[in-house]
N, C-alpha and C. Protein backbone atom coordinates (compact mmCIF):
# COMPACT_ATOMS: atom_id res chain seq x y z
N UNK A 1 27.95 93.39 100.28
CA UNK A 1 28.67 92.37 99.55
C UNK A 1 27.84 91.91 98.35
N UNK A 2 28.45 91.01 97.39
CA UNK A 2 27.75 90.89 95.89
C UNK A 2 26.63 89.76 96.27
N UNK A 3 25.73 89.23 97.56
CA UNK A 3 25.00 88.70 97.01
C UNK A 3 25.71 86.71 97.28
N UNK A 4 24.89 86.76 95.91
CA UNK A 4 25.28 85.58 95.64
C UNK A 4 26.53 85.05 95.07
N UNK A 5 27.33 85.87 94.67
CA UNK A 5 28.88 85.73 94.22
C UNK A 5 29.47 85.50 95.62
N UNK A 6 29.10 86.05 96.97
CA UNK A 6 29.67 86.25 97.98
C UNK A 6 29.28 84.81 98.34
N UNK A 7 28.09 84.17 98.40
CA UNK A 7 27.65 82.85 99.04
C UNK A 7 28.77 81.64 98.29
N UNK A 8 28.68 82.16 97.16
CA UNK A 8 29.97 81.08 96.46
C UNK A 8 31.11 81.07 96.59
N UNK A 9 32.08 82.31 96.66
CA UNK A 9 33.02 82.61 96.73
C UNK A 9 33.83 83.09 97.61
N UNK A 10 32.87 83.63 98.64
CA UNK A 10 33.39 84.14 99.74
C UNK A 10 34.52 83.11 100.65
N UNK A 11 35.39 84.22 101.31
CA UNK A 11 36.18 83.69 102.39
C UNK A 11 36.60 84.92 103.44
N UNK A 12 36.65 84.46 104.38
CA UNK A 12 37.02 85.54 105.81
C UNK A 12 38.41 84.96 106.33
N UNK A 13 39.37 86.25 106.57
CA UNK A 13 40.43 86.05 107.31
C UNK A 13 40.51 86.87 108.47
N UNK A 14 40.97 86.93 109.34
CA UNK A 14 41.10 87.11 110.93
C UNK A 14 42.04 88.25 110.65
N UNK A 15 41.95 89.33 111.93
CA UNK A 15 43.79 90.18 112.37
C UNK A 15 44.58 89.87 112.03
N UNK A 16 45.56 90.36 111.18
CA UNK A 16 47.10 89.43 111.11
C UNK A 16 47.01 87.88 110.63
N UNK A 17 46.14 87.58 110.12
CA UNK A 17 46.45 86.55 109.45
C UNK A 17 46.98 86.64 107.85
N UNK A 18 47.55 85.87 107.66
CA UNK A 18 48.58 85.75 106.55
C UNK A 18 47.64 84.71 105.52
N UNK A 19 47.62 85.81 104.48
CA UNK A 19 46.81 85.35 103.21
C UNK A 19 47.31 84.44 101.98
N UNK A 20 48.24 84.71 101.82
CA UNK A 20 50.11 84.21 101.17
C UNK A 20 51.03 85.26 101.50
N UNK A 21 51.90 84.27 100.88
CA UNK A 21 53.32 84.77 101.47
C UNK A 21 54.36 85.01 99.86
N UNK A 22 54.82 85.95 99.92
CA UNK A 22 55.78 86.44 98.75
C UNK A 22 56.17 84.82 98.51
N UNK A 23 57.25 84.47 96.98
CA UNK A 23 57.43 84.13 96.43
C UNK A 23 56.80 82.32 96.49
N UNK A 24 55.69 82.25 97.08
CA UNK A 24 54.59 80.96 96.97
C UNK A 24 53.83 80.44 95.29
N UNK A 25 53.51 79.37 95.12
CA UNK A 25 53.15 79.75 94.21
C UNK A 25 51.46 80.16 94.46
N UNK A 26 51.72 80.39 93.20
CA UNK A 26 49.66 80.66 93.55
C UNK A 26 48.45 80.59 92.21
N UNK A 27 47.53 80.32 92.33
CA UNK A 27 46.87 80.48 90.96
C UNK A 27 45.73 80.91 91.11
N UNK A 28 45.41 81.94 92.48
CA UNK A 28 43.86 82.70 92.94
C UNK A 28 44.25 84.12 92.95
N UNK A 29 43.34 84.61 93.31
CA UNK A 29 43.17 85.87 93.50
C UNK A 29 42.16 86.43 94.16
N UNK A 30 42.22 88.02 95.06
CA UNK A 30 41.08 87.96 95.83
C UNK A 30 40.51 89.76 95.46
N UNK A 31 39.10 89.88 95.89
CA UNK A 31 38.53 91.27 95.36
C UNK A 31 37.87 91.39 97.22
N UNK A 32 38.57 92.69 97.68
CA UNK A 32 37.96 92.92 99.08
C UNK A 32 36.48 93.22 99.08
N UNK A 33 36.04 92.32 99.84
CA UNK A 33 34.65 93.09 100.34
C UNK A 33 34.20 93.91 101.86
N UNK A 34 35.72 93.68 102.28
CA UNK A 34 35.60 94.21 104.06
C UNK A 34 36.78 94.29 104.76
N UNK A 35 37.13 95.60 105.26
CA UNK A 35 38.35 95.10 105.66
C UNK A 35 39.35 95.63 104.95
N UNK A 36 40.76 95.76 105.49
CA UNK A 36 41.81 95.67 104.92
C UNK A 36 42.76 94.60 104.73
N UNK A 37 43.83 94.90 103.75
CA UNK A 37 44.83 93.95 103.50
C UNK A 37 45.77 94.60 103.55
N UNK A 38 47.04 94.36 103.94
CA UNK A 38 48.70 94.68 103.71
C UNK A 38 48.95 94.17 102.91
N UNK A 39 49.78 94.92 101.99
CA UNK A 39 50.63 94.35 100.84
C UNK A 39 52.02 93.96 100.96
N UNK A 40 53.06 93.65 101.70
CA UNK A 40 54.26 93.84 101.86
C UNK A 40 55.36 92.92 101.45
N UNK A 41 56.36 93.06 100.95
CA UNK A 41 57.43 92.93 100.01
C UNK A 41 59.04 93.32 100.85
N UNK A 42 59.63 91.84 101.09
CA UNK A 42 60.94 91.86 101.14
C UNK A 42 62.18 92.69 100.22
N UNK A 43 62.90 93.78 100.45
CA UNK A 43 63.51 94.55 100.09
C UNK A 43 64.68 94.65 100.63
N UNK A 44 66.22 94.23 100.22
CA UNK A 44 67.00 94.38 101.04
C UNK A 44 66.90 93.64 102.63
N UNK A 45 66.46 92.27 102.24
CA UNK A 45 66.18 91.74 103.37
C UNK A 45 65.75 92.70 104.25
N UNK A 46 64.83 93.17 104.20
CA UNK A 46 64.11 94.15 104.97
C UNK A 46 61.92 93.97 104.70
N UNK A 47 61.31 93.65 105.65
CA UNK A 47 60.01 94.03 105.24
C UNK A 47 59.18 95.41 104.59
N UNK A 48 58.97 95.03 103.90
CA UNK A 48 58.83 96.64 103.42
C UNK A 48 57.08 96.73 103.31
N UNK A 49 56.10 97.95 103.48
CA UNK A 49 54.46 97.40 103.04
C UNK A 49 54.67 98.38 102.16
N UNK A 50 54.19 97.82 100.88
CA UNK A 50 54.18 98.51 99.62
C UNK A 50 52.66 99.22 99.45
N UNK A 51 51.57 98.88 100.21
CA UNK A 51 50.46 99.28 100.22
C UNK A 51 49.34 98.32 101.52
N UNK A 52 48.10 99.22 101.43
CA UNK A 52 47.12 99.18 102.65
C UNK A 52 45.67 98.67 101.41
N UNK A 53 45.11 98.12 101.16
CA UNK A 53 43.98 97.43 100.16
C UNK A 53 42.83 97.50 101.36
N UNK A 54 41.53 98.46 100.22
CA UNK A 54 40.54 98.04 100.84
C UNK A 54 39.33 97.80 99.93
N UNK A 55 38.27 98.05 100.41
CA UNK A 55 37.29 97.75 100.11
C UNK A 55 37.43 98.20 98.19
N UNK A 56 36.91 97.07 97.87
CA UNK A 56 37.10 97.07 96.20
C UNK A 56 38.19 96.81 95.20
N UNK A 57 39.26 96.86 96.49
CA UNK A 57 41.02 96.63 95.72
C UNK A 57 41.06 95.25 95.63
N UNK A 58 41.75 94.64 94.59
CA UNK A 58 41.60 93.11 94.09
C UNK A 58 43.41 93.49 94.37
N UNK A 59 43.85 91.99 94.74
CA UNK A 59 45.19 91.51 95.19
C UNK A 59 45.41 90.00 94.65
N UNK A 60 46.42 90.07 94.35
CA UNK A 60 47.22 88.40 93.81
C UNK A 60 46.83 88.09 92.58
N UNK A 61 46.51 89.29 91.81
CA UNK A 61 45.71 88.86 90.47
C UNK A 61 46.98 88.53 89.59
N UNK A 62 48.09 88.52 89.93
CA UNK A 62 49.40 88.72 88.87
C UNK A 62 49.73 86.59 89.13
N UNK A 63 49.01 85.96 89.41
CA UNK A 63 49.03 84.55 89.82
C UNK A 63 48.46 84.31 88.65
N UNK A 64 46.95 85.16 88.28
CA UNK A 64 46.25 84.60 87.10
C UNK A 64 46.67 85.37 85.60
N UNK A 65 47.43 86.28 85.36
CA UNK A 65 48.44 86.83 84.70
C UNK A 65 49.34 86.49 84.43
N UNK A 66 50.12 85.80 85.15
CA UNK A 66 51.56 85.68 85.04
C UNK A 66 52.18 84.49 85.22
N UNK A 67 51.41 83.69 85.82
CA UNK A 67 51.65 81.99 86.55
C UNK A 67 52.61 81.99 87.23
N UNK A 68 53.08 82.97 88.02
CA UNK A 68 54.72 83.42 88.23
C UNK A 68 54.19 83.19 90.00
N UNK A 69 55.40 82.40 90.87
CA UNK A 69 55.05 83.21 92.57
C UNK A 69 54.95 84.06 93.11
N UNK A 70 54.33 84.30 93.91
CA UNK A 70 53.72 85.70 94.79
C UNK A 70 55.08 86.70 94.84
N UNK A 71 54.22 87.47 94.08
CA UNK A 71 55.63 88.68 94.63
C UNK A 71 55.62 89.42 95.44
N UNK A 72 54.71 89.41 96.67
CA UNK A 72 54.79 89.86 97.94
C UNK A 72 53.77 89.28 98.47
N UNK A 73 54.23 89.29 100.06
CA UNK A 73 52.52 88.53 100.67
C UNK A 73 51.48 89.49 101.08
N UNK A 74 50.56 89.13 101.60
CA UNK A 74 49.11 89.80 101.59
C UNK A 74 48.67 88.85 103.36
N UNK A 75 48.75 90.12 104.18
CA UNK A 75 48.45 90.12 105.27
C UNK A 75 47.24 90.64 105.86
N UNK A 76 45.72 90.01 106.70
CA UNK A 76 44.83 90.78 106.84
C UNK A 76 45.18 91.83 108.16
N UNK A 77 44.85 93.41 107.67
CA UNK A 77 45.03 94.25 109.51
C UNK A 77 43.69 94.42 109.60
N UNK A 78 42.67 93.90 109.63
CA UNK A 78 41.63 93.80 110.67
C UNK A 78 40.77 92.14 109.97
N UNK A 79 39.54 92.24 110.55
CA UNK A 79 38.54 91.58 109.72
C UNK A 79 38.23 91.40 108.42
N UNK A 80 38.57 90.57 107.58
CA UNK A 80 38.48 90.86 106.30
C UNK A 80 37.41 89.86 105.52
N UNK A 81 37.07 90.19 104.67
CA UNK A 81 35.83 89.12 103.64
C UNK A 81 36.19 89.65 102.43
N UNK A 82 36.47 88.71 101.71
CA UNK A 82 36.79 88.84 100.01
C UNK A 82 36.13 87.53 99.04
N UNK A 83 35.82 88.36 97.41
CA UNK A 83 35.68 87.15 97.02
C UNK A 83 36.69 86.18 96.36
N UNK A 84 36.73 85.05 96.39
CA UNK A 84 37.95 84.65 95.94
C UNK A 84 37.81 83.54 94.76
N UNK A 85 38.95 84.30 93.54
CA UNK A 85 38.94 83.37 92.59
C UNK A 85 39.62 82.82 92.57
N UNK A 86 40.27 81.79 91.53
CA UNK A 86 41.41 81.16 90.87
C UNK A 86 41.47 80.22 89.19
N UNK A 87 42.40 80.25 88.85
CA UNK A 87 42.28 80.24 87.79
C UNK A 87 41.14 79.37 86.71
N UNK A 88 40.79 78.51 87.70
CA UNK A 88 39.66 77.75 85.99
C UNK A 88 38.23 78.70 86.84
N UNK A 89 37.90 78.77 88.13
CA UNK A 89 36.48 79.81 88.24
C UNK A 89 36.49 80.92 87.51
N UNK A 90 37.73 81.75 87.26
CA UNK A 90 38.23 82.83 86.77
C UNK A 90 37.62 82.93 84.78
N UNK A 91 37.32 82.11 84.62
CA UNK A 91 37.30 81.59 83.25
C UNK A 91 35.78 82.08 83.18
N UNK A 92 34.88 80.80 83.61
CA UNK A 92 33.44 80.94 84.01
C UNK A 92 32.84 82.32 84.34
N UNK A 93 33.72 83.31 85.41
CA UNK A 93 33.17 84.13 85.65
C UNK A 93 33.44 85.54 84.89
N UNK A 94 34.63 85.26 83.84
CA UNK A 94 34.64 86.17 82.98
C UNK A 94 33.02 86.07 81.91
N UNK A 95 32.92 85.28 81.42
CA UNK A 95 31.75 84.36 81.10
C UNK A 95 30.24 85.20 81.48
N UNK A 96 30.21 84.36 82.77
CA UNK A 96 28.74 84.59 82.97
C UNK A 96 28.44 85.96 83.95
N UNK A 97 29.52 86.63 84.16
CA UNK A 97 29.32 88.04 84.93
C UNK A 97 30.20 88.90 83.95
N UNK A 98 29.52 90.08 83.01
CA UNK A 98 30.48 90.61 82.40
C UNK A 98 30.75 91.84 82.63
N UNK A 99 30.04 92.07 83.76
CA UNK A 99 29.91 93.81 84.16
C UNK A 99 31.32 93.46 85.46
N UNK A 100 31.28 92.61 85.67
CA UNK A 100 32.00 91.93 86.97
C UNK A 100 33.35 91.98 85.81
N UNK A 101 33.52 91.30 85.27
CA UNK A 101 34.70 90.65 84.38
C UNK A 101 35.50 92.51 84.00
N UNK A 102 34.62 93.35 83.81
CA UNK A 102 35.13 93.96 82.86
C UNK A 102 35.62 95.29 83.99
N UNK A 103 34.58 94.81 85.23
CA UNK A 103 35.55 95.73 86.16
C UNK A 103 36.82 95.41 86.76
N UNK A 104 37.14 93.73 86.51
CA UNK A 104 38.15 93.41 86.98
C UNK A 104 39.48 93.71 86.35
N UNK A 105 38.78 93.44 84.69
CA UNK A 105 40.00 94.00 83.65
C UNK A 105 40.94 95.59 84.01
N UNK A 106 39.88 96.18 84.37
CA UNK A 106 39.95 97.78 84.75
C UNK A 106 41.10 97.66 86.06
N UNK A 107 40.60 97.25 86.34
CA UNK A 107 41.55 97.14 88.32
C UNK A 107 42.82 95.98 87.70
N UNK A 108 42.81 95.24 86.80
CA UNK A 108 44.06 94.43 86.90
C UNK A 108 45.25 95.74 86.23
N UNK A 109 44.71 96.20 85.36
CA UNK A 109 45.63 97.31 84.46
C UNK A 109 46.34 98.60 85.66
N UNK A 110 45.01 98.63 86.31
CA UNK A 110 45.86 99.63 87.13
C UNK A 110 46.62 99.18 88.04
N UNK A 111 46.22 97.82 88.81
CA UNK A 111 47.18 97.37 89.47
C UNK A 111 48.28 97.13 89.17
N UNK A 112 48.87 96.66 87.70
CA UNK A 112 49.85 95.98 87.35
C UNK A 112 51.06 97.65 87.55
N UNK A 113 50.31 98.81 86.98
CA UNK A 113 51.05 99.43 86.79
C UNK A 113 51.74 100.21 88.18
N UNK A 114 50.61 100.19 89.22
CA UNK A 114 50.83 100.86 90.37
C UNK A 114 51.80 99.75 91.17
N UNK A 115 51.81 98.74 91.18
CA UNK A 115 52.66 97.35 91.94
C UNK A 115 54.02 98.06 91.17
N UNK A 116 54.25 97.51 89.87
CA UNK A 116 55.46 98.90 89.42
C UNK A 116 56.20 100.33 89.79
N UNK A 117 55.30 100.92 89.59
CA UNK A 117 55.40 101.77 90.41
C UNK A 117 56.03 101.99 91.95
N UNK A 118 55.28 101.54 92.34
CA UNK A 118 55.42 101.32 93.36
C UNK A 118 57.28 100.65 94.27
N UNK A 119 57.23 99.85 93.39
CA UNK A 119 58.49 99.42 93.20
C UNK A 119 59.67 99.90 92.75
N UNK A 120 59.47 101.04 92.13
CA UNK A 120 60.05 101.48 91.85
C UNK A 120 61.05 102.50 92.76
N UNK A 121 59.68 103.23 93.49
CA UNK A 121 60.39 103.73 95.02
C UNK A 121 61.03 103.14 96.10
N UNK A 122 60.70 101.75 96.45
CA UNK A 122 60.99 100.87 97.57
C UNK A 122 62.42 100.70 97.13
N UNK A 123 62.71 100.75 95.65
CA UNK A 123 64.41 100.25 95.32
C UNK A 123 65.47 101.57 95.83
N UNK A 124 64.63 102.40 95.92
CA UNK A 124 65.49 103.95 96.12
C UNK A 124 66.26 103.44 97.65
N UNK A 125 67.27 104.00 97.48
CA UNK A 125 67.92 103.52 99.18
C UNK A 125 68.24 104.46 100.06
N UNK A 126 67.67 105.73 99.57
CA UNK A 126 68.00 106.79 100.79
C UNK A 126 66.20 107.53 101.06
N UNK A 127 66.13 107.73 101.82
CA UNK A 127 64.81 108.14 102.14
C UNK A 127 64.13 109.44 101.33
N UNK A 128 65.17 110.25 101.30
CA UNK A 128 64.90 111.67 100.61
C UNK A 128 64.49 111.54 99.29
N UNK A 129 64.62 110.74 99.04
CA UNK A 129 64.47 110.33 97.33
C UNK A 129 63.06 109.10 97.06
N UNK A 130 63.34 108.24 98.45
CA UNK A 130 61.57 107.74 98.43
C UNK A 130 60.33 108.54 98.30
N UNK A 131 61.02 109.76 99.59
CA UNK A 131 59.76 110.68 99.29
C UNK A 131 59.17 111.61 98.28
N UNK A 132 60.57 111.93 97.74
CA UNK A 132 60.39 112.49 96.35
C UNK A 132 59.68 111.72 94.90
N UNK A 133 59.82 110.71 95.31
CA UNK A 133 59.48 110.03 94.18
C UNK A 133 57.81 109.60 94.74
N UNK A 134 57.99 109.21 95.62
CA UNK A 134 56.17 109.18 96.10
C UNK A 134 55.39 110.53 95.39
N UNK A 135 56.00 111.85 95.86
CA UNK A 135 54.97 112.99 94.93
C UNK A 135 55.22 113.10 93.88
N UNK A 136 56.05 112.32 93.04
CA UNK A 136 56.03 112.34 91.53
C UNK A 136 55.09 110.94 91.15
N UNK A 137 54.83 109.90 91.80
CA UNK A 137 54.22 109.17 91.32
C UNK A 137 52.51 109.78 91.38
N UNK A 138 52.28 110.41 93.17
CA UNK A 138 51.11 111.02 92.81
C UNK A 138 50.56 111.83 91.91
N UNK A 139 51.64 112.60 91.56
CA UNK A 139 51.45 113.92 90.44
C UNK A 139 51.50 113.10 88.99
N UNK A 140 52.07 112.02 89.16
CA UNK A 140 51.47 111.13 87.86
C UNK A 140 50.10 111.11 87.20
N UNK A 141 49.16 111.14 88.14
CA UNK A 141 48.11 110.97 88.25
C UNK A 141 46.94 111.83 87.21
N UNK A 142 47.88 112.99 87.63
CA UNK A 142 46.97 114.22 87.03
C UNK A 142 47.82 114.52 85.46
N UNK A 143 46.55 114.67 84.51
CA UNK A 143 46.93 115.42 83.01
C UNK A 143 47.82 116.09 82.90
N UNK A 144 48.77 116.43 82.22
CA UNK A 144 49.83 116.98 82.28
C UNK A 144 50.83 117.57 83.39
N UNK A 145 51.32 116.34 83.79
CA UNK A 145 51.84 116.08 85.24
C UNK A 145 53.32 117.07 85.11
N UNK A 146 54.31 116.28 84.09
CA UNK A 146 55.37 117.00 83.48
C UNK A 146 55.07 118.56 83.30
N UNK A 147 54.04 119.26 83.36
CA UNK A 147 54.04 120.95 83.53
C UNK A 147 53.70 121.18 84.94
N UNK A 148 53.42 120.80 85.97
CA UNK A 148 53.31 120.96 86.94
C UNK A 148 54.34 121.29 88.13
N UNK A 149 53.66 122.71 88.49
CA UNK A 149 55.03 123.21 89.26
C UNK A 149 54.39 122.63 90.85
N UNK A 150 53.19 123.45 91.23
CA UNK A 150 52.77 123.75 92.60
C UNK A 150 51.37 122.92 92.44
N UNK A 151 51.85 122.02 93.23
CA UNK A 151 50.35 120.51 93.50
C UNK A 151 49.80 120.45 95.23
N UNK A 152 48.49 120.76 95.19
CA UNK A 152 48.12 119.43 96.55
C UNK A 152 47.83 118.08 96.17
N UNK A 153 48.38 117.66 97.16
CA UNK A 153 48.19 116.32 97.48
C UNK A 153 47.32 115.95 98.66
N UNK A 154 46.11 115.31 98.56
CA UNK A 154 45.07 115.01 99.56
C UNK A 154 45.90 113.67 100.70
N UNK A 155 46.63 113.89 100.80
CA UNK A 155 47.69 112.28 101.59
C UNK A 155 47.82 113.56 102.94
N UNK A 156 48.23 111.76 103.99
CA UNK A 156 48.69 112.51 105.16
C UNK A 156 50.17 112.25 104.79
N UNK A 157 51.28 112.42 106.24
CA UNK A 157 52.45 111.67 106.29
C UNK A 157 52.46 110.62 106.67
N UNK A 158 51.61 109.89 107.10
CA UNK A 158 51.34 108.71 107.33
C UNK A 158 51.14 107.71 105.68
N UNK A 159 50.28 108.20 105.47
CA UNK A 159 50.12 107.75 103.77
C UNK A 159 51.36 107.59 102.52
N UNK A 160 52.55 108.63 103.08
CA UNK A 160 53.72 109.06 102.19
C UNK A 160 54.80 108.13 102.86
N UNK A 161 54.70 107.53 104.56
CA UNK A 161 55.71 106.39 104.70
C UNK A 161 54.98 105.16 104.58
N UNK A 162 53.69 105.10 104.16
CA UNK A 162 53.20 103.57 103.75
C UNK A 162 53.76 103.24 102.15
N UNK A 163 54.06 104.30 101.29
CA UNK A 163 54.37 104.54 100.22
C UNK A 163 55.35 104.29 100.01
N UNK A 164 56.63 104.82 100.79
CA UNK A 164 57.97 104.65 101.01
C UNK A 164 58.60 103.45 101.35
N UNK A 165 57.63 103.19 102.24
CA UNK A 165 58.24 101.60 103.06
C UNK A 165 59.04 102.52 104.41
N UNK A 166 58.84 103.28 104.65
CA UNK A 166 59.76 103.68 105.85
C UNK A 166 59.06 104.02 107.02
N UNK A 167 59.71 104.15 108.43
CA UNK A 167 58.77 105.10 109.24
C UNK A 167 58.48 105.98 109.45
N UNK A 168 57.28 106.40 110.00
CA UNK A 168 56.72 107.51 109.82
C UNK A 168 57.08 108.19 110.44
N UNK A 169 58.31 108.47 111.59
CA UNK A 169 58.79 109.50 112.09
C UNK A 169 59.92 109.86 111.42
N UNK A 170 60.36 108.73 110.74
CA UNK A 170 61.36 109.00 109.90
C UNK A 170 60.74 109.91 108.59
N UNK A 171 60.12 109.89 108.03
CA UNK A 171 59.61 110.61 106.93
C UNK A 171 59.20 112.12 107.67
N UNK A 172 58.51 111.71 108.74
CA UNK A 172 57.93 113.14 109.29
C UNK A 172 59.17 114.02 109.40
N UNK A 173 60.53 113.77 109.85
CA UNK A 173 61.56 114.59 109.82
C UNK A 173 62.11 115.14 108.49
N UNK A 174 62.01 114.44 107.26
CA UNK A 174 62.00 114.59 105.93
C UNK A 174 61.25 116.04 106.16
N UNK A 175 59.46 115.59 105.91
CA UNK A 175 58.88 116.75 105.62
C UNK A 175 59.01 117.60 106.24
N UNK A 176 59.17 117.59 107.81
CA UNK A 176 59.74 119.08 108.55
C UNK A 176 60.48 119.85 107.90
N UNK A 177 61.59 119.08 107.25
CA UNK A 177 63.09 119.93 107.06
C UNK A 177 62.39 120.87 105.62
N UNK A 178 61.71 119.73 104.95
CA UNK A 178 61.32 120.82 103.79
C UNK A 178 60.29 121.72 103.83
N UNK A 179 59.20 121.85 105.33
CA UNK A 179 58.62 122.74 105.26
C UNK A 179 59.68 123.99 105.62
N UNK A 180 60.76 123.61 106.39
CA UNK A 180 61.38 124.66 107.32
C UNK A 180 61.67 125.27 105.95
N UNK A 181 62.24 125.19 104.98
CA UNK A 181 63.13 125.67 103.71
C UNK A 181 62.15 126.12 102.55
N UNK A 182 61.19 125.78 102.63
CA UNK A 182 59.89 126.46 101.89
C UNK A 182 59.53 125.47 100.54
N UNK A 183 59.72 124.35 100.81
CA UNK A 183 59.85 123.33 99.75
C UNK A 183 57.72 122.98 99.46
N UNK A 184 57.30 122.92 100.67
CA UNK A 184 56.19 122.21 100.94
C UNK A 184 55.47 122.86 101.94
N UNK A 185 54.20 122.54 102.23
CA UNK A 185 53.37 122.86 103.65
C UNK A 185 52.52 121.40 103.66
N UNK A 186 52.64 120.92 105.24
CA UNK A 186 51.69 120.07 105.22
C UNK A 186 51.00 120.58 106.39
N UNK A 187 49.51 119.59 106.29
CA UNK A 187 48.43 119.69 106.91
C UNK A 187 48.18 118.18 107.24
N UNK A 188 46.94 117.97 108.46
CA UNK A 188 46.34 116.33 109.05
C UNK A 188 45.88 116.12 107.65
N UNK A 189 45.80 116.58 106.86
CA UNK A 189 44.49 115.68 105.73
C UNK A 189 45.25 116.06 104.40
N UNK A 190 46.54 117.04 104.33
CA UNK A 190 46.93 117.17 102.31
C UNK A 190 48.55 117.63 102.83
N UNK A 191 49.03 117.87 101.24
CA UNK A 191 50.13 118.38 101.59
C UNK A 191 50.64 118.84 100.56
N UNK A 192 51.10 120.57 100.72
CA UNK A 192 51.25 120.87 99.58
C UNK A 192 52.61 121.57 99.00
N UNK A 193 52.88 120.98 97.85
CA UNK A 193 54.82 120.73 97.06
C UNK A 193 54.33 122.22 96.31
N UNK A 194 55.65 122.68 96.49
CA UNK A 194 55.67 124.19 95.76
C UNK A 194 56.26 124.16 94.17
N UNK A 195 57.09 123.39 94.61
CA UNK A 195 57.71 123.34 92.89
C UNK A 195 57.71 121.74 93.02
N UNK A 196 57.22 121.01 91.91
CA UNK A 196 57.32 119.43 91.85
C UNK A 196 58.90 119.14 91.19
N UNK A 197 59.13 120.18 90.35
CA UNK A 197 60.68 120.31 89.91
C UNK A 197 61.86 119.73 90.72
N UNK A 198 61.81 120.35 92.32
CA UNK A 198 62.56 120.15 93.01
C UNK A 198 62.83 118.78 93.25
N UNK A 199 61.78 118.13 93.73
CA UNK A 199 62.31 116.57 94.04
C UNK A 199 62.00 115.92 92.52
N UNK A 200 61.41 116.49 91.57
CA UNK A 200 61.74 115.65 90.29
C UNK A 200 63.69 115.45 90.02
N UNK A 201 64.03 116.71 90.08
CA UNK A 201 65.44 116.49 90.30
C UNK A 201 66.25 115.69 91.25
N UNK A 202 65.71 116.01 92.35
CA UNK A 202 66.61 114.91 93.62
C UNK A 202 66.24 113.34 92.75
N UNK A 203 65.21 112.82 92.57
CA UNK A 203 65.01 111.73 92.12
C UNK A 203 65.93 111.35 90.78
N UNK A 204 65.59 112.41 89.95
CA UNK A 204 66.43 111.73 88.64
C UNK A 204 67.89 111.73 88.85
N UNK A 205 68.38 112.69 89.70
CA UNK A 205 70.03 112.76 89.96
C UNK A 205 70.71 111.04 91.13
N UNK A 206 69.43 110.90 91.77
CA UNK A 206 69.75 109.68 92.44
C UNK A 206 69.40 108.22 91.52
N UNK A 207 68.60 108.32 90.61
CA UNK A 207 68.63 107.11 89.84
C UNK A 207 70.24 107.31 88.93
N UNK A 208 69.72 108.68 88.08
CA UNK A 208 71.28 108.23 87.53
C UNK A 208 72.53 107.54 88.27
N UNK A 209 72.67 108.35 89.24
CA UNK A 209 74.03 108.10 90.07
C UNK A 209 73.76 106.83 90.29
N UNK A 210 72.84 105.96 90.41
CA UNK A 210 72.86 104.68 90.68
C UNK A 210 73.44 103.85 89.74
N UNK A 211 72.72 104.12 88.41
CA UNK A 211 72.76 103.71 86.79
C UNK A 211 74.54 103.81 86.94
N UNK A 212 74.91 104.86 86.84
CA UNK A 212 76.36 105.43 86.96
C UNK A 212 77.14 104.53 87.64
């Protein structure tokens, strides 16, 4: 842990304890030092976990961004220790820590875009098309994503229904059907899409039809 940032700032939450709660207001934010966090987000009156945060992932920073309420809550699944800001410490410590400040800048940009993201799949309403869009967001990732036919992906199926918001036996029947048809192969530790084409299409034909 950082030390002396940790003696000041620190806070510990328990199993399942509830860190905030979606639409609260808020004006902190927290950077893990131990532990995980759940991210999860009401969808269709439905709980949905939009993501698993650990060690180094900063959460609720869109409080000191945006002044806006929580747009999903933040649940601890084990032991957790983070440091925790809010908005006037937030000031100071841009200030007097700038190696600190400037890694935070780094992690707010990507967060903002991956929370997006992210969201973007949870709105999909049929499963086949969550999952499709999960390996297009991963294949985002990499340099010239748009030429990409045949990708691994280092994810389990476990990792692809934390992504989805769905369950994981439910997704696992997804990927069966497309290994059976030659779409994919998965493995305990990757999984690998033969043509990214294919579910680039299922995805764009199901947004349109929505748009439509």
């Amino acid at each position: 842990m950082m030390g002396g940032l940790y003696n000041k700032y620190g806070k510990t939450f328990k199993p399942n304890e509830i860190i905030f709660c979606e639409f609260e207001p808020g004006n902190d934010f927290y950077l893990i030092q131990q532990g995980k966090v759940k991210i999860a987000k009401i969808v269709k009156n439905k709980e949905k976990t939009m993501d698993i945060l650990g060690v180094g992932d900063i959460f609720g920073e869109m409080a000191i961004l945006e002044e806006a309420p929580r747009s999903a809550s933040a649940i601890a699944v084990d032991n957790v220790a983070v440091l925790h800001f809010n908005r006037d410490n937030f000031v100071s410590l841009m200030t007097s820590q700038p190696a600190l400040a400037y890694k935070l800048m780094v992690i707010f940009a990507r967060r903002i875009y991956d929370a997006k993201r992210r969201l973007m799949i949870l709105l999909l309403d049929d499963i086949q098309s969550k999952v499709s869009d999960v390996f297009l967001m991963l294949a985002e990732k990499e340099p010239n994503h748009k030429e990409i036919r045949n990708i691994d992906f280092p994810v389990t199926v476990d990792d692809v229904a934390n992504w989805c918001g769905e369950p994981i036996d439910a997704v696992q029947q997804v990927i069966n059907h497309w290994a059976k048809v030659g779409k994919l192969e998965y493995f305990n530790d990757r999984l690998v899409v033969h043509n990214l084409n294919d579910f680039r299409r299922i995805v764009q034909s199901k947004r349109k039809f929505d748009r439509d």
